[in-house]
PDB file of N, CA and C in Angstrom:
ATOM      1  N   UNK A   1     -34.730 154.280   4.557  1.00  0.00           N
ATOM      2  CA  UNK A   1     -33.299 154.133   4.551  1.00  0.00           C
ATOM      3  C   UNK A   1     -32.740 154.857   3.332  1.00  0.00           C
ATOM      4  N   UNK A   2     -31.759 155.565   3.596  1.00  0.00           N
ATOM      5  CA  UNK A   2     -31.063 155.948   2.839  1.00  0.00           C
ATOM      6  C   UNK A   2     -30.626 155.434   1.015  1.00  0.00           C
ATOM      7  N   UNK A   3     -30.358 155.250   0.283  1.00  0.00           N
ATOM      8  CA  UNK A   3     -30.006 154.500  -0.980  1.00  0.00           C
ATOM      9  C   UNK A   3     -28.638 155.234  -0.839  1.00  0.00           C
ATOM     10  N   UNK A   4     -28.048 155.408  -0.213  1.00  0.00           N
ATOM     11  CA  UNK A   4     -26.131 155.265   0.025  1.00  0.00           C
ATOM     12  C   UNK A   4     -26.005 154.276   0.223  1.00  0.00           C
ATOM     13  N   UNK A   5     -26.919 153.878   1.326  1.00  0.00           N
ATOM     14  CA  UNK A   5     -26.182 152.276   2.836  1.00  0.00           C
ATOM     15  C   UNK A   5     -26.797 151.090   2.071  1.00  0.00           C
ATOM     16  N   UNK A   6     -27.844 151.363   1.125  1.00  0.00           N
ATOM     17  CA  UNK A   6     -28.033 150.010   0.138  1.00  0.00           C
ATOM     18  C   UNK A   6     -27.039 149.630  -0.931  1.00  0.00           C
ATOM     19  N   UNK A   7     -26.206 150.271  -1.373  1.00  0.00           N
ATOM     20  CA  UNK A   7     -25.395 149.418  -2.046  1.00  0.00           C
ATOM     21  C   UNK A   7     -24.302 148.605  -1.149  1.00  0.00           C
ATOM     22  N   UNK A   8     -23.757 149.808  -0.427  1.00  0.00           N
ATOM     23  CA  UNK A   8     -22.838 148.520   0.613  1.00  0.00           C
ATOM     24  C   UNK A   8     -23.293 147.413   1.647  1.00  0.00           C
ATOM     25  N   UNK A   9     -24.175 147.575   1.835  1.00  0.00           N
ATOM     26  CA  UNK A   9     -25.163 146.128   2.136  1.00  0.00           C
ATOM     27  C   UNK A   9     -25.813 145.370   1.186  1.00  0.00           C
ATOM     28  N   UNK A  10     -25.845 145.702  -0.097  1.00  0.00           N
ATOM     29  CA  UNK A  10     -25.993 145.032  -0.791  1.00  0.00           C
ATOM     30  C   UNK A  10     -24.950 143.930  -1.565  1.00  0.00           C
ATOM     31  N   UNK A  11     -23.596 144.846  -1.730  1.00  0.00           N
ATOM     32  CA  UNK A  11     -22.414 143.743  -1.929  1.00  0.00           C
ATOM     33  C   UNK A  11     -22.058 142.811  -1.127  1.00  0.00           C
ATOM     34  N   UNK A  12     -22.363 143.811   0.570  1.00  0.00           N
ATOM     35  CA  UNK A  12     -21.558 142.580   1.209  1.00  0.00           C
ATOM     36  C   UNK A  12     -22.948 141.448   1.247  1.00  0.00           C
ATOM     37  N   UNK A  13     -23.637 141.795   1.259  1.00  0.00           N
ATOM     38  CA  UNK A  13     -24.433 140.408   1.192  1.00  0.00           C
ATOM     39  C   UNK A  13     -24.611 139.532   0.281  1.00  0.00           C
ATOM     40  N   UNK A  14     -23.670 140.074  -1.393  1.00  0.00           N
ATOM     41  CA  UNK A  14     -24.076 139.448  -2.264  1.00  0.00           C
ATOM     42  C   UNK A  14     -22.214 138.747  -1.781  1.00  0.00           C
ATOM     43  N   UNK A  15     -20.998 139.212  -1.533  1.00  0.00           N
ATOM     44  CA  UNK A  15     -20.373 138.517  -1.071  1.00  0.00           C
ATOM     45  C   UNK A  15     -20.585 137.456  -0.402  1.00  0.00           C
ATOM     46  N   UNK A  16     -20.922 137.909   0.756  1.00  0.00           N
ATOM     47  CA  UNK A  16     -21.383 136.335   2.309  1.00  0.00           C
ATOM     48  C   UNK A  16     -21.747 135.365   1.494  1.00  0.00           C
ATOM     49  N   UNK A  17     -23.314 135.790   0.228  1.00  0.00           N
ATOM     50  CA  UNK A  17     -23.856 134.682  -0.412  1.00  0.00           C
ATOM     51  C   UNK A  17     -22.904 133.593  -1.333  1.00  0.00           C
ATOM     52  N   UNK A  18     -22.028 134.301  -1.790  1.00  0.00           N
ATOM     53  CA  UNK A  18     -21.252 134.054  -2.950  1.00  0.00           C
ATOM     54  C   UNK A  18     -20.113 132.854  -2.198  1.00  0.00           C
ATOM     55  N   UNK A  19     -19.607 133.706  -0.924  1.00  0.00           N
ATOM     56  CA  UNK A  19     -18.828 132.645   0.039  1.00  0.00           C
ATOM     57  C   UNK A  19     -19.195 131.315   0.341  1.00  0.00           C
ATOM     58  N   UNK A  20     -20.357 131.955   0.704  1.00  0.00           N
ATOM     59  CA  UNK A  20     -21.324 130.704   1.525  1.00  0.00           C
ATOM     60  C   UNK A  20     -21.691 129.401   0.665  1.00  0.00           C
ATOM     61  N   UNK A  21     -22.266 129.653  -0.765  1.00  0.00           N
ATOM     62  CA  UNK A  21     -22.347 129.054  -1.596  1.00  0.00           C
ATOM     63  C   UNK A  21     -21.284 128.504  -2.358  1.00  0.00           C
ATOM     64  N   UNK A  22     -20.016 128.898  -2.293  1.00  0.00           N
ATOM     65  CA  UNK A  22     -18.716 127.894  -3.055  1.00  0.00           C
ATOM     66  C   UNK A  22     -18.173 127.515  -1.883  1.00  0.00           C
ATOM     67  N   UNK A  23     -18.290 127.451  -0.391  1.00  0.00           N
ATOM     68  CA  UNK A  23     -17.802 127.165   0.460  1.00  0.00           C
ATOM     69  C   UNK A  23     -18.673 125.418   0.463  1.00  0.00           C
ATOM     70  N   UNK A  24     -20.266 125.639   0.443  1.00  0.00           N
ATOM     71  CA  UNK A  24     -20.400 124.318   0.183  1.00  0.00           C
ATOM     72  C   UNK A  24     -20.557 123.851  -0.664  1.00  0.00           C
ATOM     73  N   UNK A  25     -19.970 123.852  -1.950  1.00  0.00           N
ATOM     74  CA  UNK A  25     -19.816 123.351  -3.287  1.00  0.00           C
ATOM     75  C   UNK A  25     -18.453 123.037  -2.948  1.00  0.00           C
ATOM     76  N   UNK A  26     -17.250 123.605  -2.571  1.00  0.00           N
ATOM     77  CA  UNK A  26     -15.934 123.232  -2.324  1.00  0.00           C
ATOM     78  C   UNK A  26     -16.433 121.719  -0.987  1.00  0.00           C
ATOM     79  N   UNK A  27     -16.967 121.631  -0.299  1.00  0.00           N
ATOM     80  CA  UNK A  27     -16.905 120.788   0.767  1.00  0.00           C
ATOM     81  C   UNK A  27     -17.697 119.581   0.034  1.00  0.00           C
ATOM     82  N   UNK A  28     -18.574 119.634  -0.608  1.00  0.00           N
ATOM     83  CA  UNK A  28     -19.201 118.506  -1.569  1.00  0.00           C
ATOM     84  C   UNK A  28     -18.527 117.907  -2.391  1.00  0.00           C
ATOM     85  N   UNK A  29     -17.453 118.830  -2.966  1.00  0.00           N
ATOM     86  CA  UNK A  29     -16.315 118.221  -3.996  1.00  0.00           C
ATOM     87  C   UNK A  29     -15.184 117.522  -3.138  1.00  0.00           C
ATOM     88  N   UNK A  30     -15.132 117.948  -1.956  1.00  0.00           N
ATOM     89  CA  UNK A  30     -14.200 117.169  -1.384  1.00  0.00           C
ATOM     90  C   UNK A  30     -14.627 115.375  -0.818  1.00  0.00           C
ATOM     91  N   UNK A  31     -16.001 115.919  -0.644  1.00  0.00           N
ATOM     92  CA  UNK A  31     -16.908 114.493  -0.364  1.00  0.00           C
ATOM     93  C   UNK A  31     -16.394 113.413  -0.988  1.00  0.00           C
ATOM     94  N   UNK A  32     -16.553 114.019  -1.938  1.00  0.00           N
ATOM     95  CA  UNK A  32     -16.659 113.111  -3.805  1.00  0.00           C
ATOM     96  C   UNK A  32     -14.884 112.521  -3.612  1.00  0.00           C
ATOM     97  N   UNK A  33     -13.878 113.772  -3.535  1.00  0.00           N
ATOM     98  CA  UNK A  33     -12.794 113.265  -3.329  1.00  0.00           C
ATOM     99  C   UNK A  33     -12.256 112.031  -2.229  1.00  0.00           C
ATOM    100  N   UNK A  34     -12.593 112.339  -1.038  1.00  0.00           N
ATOM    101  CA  UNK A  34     -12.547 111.172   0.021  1.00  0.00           C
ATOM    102  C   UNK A  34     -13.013 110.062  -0.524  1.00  0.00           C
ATOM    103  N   UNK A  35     -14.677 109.628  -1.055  1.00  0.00           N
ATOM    104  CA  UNK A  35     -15.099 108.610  -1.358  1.00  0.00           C
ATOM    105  C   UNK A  35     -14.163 107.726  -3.047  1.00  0.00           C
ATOM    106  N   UNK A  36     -13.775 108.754  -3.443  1.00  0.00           N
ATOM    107  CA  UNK A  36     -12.989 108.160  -4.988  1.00  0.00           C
ATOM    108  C   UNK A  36     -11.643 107.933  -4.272  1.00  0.00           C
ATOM    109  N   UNK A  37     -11.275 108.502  -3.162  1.00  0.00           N
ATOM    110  CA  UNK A  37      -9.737 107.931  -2.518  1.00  0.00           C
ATOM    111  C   UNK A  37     -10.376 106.639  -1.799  1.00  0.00           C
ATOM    112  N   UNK A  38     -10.901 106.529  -1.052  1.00  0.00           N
ATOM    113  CA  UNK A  38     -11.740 104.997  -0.980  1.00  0.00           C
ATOM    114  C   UNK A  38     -11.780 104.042  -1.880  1.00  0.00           C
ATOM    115  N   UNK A  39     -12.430 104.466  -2.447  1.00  0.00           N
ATOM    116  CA  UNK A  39     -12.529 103.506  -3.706  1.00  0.00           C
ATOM    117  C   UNK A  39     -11.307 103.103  -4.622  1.00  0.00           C
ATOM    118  N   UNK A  40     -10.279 104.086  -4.626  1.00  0.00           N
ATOM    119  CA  UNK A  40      -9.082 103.641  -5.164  1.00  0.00           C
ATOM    120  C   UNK A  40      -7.978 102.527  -4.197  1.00  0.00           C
ATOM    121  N   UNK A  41      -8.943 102.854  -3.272  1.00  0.00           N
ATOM    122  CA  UNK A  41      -7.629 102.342  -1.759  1.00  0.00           C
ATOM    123  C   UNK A  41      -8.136 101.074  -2.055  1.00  0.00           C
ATOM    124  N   UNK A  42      -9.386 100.494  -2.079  1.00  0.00           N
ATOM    125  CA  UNK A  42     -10.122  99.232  -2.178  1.00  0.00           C
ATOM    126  C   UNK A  42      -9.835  98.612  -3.207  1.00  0.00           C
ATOM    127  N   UNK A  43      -9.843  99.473  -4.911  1.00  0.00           N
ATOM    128  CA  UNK A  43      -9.306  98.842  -5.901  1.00  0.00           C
ATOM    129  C   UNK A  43      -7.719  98.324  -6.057  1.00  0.00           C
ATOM    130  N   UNK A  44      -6.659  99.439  -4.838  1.00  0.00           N
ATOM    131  CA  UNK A  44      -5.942  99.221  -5.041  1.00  0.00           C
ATOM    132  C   UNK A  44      -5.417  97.674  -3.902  1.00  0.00           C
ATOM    133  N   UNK A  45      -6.273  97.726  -3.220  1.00  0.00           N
ATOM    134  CA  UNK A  45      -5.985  96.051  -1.715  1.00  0.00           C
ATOM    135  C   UNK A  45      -6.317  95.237  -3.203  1.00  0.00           C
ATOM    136  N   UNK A  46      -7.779  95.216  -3.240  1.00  0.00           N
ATOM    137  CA  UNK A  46      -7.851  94.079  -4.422  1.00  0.00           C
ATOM    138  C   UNK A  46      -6.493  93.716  -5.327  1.00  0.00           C
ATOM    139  N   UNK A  47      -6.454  94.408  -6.016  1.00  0.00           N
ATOM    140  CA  UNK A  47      -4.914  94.300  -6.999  1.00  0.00           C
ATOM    141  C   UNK A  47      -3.723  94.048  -6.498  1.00  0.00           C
ATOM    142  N   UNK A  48      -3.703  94.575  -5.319  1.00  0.00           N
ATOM    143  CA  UNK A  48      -2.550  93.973  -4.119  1.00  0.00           C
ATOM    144  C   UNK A  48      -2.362  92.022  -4.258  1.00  0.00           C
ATOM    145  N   UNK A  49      -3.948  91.876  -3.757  1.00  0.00           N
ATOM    146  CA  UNK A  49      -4.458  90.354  -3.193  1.00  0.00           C
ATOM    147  C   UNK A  49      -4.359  89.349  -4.274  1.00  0.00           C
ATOM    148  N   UNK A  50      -4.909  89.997  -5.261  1.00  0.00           N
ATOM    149  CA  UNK A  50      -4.630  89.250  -6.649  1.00  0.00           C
ATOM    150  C   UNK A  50      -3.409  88.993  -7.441  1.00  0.00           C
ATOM    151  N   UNK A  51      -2.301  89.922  -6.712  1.00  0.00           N
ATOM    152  CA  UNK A  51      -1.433  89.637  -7.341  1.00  0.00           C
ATOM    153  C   UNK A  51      -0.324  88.771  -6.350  1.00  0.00           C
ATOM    154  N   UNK A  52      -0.662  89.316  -5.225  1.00  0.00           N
ATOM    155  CA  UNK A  52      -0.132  87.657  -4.065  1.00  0.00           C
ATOM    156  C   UNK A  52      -0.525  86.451  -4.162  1.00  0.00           C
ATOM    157  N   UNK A  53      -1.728  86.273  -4.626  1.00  0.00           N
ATOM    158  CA  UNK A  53      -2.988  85.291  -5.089  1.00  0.00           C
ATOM    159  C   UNK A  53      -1.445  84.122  -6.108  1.00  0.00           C
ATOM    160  N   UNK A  54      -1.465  85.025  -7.329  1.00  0.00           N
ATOM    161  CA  UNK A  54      -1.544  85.208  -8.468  1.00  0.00           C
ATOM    162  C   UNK A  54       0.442  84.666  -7.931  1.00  0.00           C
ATOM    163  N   UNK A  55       1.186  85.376  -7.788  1.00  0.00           N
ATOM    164  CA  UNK A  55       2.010  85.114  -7.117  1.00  0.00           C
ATOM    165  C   UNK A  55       2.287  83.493  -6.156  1.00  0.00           C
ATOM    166  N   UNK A  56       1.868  83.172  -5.835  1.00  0.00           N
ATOM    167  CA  UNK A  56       1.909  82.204  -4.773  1.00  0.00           C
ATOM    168  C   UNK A  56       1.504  80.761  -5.531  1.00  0.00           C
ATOM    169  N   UNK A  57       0.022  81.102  -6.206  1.00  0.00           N
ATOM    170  CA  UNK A  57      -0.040  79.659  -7.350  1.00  0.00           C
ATOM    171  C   UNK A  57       1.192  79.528  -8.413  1.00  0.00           C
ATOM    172  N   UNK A  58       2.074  80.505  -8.601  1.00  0.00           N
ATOM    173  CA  UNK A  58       3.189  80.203  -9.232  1.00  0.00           C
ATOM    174  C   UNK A  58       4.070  79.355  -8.481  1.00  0.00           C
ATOM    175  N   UNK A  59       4.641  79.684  -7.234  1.00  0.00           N
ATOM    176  CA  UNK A  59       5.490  79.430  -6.405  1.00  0.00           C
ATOM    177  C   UNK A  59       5.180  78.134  -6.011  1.00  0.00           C
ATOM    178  N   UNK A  60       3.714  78.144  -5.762  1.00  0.00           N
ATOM    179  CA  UNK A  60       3.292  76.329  -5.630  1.00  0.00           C
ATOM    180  C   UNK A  60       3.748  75.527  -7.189  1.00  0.00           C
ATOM    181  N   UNK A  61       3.744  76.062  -8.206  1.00  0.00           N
ATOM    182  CA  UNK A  61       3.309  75.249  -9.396  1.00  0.00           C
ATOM    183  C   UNK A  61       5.439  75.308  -9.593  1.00  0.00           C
ATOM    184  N   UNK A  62       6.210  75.917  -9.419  1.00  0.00           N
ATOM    185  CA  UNK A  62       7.553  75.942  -9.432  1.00  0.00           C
ATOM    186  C   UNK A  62       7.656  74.759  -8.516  1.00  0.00           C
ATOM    187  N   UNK A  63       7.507  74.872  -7.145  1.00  0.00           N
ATOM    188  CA  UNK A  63       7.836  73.843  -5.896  1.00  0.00           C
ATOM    189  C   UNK A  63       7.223  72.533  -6.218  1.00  0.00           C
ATOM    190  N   UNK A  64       5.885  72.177  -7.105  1.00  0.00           N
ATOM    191  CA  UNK A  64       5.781  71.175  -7.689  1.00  0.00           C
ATOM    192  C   UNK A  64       6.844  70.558  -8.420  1.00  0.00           C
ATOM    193  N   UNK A  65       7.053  71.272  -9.331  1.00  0.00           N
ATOM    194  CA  UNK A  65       7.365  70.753 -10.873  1.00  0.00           C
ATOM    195  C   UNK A  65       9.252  70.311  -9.849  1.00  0.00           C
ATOM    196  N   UNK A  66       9.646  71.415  -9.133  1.00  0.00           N
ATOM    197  CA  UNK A  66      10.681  70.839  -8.774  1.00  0.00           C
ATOM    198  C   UNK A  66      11.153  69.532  -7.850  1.00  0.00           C
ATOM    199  N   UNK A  67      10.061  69.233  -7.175  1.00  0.00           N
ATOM    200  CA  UNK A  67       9.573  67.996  -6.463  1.00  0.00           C
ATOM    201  C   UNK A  67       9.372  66.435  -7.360  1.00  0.00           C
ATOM    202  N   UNK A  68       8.865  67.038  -8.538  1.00  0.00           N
ATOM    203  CA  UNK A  68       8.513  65.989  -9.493  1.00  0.00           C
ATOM    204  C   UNK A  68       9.862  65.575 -10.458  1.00  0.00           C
ATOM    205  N   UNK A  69      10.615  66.762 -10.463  1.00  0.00           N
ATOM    206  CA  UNK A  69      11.985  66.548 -10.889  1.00  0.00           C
ATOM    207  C   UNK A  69      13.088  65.323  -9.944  1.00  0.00           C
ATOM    208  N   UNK A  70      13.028  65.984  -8.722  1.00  0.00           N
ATOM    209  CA  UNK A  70      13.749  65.256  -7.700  1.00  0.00           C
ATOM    210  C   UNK A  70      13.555  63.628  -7.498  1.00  0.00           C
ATOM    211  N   UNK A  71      12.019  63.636  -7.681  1.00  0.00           N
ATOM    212  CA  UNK A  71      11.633  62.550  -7.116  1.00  0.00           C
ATOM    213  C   UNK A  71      11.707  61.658  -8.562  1.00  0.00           C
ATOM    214  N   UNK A  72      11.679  62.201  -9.742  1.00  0.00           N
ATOM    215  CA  UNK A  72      12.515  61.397 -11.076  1.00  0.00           C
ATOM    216  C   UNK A  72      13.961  61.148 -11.274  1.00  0.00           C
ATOM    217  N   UNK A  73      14.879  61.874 -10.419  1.00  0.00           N
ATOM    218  CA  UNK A  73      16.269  61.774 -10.219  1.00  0.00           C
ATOM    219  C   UNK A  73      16.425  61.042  -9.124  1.00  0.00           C
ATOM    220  N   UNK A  74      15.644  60.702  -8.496  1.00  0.00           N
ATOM    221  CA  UNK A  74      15.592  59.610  -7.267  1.00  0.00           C
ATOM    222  C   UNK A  74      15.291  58.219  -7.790  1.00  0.00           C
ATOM    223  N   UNK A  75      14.261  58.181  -8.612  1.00  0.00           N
ATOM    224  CA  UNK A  75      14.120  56.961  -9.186  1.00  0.00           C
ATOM    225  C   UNK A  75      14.732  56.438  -9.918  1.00  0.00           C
ATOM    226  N   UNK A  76      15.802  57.388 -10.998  1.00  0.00           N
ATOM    227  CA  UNK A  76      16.820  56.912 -11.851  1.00  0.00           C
ATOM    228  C   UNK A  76      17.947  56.525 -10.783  1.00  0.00           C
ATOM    229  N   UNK A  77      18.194  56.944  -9.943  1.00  0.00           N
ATOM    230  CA  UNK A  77      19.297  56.424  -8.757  1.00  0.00           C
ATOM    231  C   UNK A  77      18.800  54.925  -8.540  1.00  0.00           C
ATOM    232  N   UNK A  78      17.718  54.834  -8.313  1.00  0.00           N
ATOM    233  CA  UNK A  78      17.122  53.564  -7.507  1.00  0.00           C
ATOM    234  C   UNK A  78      17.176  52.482  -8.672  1.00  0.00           C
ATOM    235  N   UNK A  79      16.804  53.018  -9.998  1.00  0.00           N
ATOM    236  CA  UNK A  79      17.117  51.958 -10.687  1.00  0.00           C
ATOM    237  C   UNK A  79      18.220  51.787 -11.143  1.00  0.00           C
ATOM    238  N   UNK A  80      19.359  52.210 -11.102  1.00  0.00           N
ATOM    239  CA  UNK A  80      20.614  52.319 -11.079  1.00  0.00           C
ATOM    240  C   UNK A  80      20.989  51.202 -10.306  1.00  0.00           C
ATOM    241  N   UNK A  81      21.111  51.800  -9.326  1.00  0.00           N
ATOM    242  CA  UNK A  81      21.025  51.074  -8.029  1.00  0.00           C
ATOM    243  C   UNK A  81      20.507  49.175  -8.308  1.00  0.00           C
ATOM    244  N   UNK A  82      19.488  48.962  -8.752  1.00  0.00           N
ATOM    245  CA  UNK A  82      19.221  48.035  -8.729  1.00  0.00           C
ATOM    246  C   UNK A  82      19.752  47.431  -9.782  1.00  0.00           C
ATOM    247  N   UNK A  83      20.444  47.716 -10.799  1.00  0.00           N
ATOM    248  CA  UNK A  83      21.012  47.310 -11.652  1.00  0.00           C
ATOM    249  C   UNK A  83      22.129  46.567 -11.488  1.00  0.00           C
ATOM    250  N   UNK A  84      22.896  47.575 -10.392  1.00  0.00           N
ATOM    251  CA  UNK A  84      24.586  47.230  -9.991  1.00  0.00           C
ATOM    252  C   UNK A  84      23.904  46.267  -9.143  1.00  0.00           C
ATOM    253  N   UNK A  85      23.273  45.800  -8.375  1.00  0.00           N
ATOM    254  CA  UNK A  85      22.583  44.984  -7.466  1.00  0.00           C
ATOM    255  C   UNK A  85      22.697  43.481  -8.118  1.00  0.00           C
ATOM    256  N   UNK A  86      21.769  43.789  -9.228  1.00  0.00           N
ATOM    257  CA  UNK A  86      21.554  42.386  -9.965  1.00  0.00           C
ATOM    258  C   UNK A  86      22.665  42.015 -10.858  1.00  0.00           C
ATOM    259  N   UNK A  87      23.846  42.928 -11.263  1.00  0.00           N
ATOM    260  CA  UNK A  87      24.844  42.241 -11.759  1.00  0.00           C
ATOM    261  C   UNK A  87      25.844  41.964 -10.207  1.00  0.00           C
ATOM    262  N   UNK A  88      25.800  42.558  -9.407  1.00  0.00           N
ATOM    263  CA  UNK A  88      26.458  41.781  -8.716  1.00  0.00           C
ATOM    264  C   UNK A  88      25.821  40.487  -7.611  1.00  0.00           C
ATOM    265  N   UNK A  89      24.766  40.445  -7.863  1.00  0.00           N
ATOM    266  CA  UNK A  89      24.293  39.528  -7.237  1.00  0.00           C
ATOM    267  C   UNK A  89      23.728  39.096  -5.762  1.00  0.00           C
ATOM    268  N   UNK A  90      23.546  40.458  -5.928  1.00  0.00           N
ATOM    269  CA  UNK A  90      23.421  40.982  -4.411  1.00  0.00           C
ATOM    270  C   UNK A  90      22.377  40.528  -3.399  1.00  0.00           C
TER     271      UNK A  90
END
């Protein structure tokens, strides 16, 4: 063979190689990308859950404390109540 037709078969083959080889280095890095978007999607439900979690034992511990209020403004009525009772003789 000639040594003309070896250099241009020689680039393009060192091209193809060159393609071929960051083509799957680009597709491996994307791997990596999908699985770290996963993993952020998962870290990010968790942090979601925990903070509804986190959220909601408040809302119980508010709806307590306001229950425990009521039901002390109920009892000051009642003894009220029983007061005007026993002075009037009821």
């Amino acid at each position: 063979m000639k040594p003309e037709l070896w250099i241009p078969l020689m680039s393009f083959g060192g091209t193809l190689a060159v393609l071929v080889v960051a083509s799957l280095y680009n597709n491996s890095r994307l791997s990596d990308f999908q699985r770290n978007v996963s993993d952020r999607q998962t870290e990010f439900k968790n942090f979601v859950s925990d903070l509804l979690r986190a959220e909601d034992a408040k809302h119980d511990a508010n709806t307590r404390r306001v229950e425990e209020l009521m039901l002390h403004k109920f009892a000051e009525l009642d003894d009220r109540l029983n007061r005007i009772e026993t002075k009037l003789n009821m």
